[in-house]
Protein backbone atom coordinates (compact mmCIF):
# COMPACT_ATOMS: atom_id res chain seq x y z
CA UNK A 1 76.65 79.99 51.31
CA UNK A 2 80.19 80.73 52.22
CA UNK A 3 80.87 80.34 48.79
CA UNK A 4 78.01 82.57 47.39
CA UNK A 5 79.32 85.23 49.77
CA UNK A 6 82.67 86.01 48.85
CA UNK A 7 81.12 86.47 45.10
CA UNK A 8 78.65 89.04 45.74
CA UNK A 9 79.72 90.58 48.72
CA UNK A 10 83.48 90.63 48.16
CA UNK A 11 83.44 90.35 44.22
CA UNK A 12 80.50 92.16 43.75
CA UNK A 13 78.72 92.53 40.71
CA UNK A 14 81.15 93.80 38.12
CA UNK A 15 82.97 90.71 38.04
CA UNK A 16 80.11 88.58 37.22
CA UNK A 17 77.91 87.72 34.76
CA UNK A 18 75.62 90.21 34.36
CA UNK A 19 73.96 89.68 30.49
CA UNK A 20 73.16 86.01 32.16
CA UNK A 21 71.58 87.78 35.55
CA UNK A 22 70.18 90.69 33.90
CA UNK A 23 68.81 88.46 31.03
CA UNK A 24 67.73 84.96 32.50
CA UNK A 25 67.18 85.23 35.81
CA UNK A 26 64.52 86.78 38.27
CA UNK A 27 67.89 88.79 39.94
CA UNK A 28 66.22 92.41 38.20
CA UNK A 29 62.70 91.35 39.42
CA UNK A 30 61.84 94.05 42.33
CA UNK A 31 60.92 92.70 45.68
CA UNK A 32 58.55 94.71 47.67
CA UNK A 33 58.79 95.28 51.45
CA UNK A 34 56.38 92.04 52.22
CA UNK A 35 59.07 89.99 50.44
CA UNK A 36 56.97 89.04 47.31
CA UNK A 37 57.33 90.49 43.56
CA UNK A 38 56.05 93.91 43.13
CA UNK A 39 53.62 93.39 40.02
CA UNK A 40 52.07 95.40 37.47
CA UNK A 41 48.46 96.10 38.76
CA UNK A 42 47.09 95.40 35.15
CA UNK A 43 48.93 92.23 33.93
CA UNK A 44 50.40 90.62 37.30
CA UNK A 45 53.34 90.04 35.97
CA UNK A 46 56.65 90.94 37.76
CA UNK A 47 57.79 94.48 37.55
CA UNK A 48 61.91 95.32 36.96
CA UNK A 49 63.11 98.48 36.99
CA UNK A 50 64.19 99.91 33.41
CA UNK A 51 67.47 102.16 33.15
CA UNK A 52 66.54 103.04 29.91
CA UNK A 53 62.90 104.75 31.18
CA UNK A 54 63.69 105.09 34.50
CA UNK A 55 60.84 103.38 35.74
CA UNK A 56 59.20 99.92 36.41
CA UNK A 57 58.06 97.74 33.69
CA UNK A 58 56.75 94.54 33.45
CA UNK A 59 59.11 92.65 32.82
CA UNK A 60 58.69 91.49 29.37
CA UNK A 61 58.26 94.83 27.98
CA UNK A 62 60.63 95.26 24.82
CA UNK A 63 63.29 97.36 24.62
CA UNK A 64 64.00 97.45 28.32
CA UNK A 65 67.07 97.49 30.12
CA UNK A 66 66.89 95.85 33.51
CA UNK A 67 68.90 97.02 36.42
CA UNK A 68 70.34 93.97 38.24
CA UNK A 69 70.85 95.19 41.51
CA UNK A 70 69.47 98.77 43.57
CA UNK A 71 66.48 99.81 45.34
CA UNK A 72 63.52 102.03 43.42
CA UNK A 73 60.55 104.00 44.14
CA UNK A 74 57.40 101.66 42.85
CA UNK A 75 54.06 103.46 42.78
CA UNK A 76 51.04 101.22 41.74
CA UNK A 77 52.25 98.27 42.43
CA UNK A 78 50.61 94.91 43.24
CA UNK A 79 51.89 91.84 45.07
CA UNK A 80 50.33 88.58 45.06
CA UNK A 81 51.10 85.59 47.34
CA UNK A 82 50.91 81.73 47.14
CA UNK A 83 47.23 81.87 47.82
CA UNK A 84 46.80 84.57 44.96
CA UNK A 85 45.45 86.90 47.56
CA UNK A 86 46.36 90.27 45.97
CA UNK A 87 47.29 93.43 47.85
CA UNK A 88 47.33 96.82 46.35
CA UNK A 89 50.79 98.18 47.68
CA UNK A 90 50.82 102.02 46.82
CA UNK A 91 54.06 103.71 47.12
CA UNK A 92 57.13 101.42 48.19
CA UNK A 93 60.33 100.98 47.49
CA UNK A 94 61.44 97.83 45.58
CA UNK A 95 65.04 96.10 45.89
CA UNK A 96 66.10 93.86 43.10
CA UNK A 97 65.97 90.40 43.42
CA UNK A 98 69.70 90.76 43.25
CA UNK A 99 69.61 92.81 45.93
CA UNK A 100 67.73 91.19 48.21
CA UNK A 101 70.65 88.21 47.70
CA UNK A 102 73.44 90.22 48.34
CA UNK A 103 71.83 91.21 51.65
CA UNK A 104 70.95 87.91 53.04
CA UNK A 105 74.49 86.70 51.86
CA UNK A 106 76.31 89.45 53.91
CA UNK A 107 75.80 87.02 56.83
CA UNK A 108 77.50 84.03 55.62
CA UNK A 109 80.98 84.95 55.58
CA UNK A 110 84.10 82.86 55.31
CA UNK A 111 84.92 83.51 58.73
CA UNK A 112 81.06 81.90 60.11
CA UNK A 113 81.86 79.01 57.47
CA UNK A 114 85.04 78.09 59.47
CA UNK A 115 83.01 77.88 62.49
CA UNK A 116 80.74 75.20 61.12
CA UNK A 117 82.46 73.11 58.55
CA UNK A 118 86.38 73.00 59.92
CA UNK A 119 87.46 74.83 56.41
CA UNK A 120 89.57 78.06 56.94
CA UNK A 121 88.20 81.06 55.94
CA UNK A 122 91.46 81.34 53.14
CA UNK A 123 90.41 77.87 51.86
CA UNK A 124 87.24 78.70 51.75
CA UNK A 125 87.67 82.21 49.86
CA UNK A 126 90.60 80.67 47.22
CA UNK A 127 88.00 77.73 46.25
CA UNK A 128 85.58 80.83 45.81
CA UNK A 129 87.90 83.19 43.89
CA UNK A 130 89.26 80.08 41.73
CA UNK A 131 85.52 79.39 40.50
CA UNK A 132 85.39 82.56 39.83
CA UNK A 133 88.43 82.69 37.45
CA UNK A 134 87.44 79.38 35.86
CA UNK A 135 84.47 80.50 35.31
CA UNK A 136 85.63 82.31 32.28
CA UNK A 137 83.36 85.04 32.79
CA UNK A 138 83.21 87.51 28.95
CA UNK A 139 84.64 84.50 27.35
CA UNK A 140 83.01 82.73 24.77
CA UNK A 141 83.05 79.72 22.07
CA UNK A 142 81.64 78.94 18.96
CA UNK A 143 79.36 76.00 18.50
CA UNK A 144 77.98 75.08 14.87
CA UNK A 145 78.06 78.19 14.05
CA UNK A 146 76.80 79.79 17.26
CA UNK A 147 78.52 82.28 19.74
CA UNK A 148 77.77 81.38 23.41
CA UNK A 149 79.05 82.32 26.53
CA UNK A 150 81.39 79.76 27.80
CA UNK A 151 80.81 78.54 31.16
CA UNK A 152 83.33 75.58 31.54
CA UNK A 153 82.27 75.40 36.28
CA UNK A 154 80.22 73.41 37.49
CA UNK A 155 78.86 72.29 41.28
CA UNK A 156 77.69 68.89 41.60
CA UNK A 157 76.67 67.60 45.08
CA UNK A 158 76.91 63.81 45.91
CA UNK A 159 74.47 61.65 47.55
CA UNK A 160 75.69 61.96 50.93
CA UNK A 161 75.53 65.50 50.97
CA UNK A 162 72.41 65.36 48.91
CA UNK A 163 70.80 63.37 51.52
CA UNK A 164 71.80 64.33 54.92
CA UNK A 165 70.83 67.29 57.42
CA UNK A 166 71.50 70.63 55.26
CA UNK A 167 70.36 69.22 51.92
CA UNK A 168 67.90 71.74 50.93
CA UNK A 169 70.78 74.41 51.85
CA UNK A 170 73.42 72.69 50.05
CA UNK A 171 70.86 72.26 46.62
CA UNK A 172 69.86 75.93 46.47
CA UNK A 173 73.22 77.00 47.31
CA UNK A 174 74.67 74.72 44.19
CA UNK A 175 71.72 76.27 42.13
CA UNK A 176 72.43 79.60 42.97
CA UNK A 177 76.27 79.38 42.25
């Protein structure tokens, strides 16, 4: 989490990948203030908000342009929940997906890292800045053909860690880096 933190807290967002955020993850996706999606009352599906319109969308409307991370004004708005109970939620105010990361990161600093795992907080934020780097982030190569972003990092977790106390932790924090 340590890890996570010193990207987008200390990074921040301009130094990452946004096209693969903006573009293939649930990071634009608003979040209403009962912590589920705020969805389009008509479709149910997930709502972003689009810079181009300045307003939420669905998000699979064409043409839009998702912000990543900030907090909107959503009027309309549904939210459903695991039981598909759906609430009508009026006027709120919807934080990015994104968002909502960055905030529960802001907690998990270097420094509280140290305190648990015996790495310095330096160690901790050069492995973090060095992934970073490596991770080549604008670059690109060409494969038959094809353009793509290169992406030559990767976090794999062994079965000790995989199996011990703190596995589910250590999995979604892997997934999210």
């Amino acid at each position: 989490f340590a890890l996570i933190h010193v990207l987008v807290c200390e990074q921040g967002l301009d130094k990452l990948d946004v096209p693969f955020l903006r573009d293939r993850t649930s990071s634009p996706y608003l979040v209403g203030p009962d912590g589920l999606y705020l969805r389009d009352a008509a479709s149910a599906k997930p709502l972003l908000w689009d810079e181009a319109s300045g307003r939420a969308v669905p998000f699979d409307t064409p043409g839009v342009v998702p912000a990543v991370a900030g907090c909107f004004a959503v009027a309309g708005a549904v939210s459903v929940d695991a039981d598909d109970v759906r609430r009508e939620m009026g006027a709120v105010d919807g934080k990015t997906a994104y968002t909502m990361l960055v905030e529960h990161m802001k907690k998990y600093t270097p420094e509280w890292a140290a305190g648990v795992c015996d790495v310095p907080a330096a160690t901790i934020r050069r492995i973090a800045n060095e992934y970073l780097e490596a991770a080549s982030i604008g670059a690109t190569i060409d494969i038959d053909g094809r353009t793509l972003p290169l992406r030559p990092v990767a976090v794999t977790l062994g079965k000790s860690v995989n199996n011990g106390w703190g596995a589910f932790e250590c999995c979604w924090a892997r997934t999210l880096l």
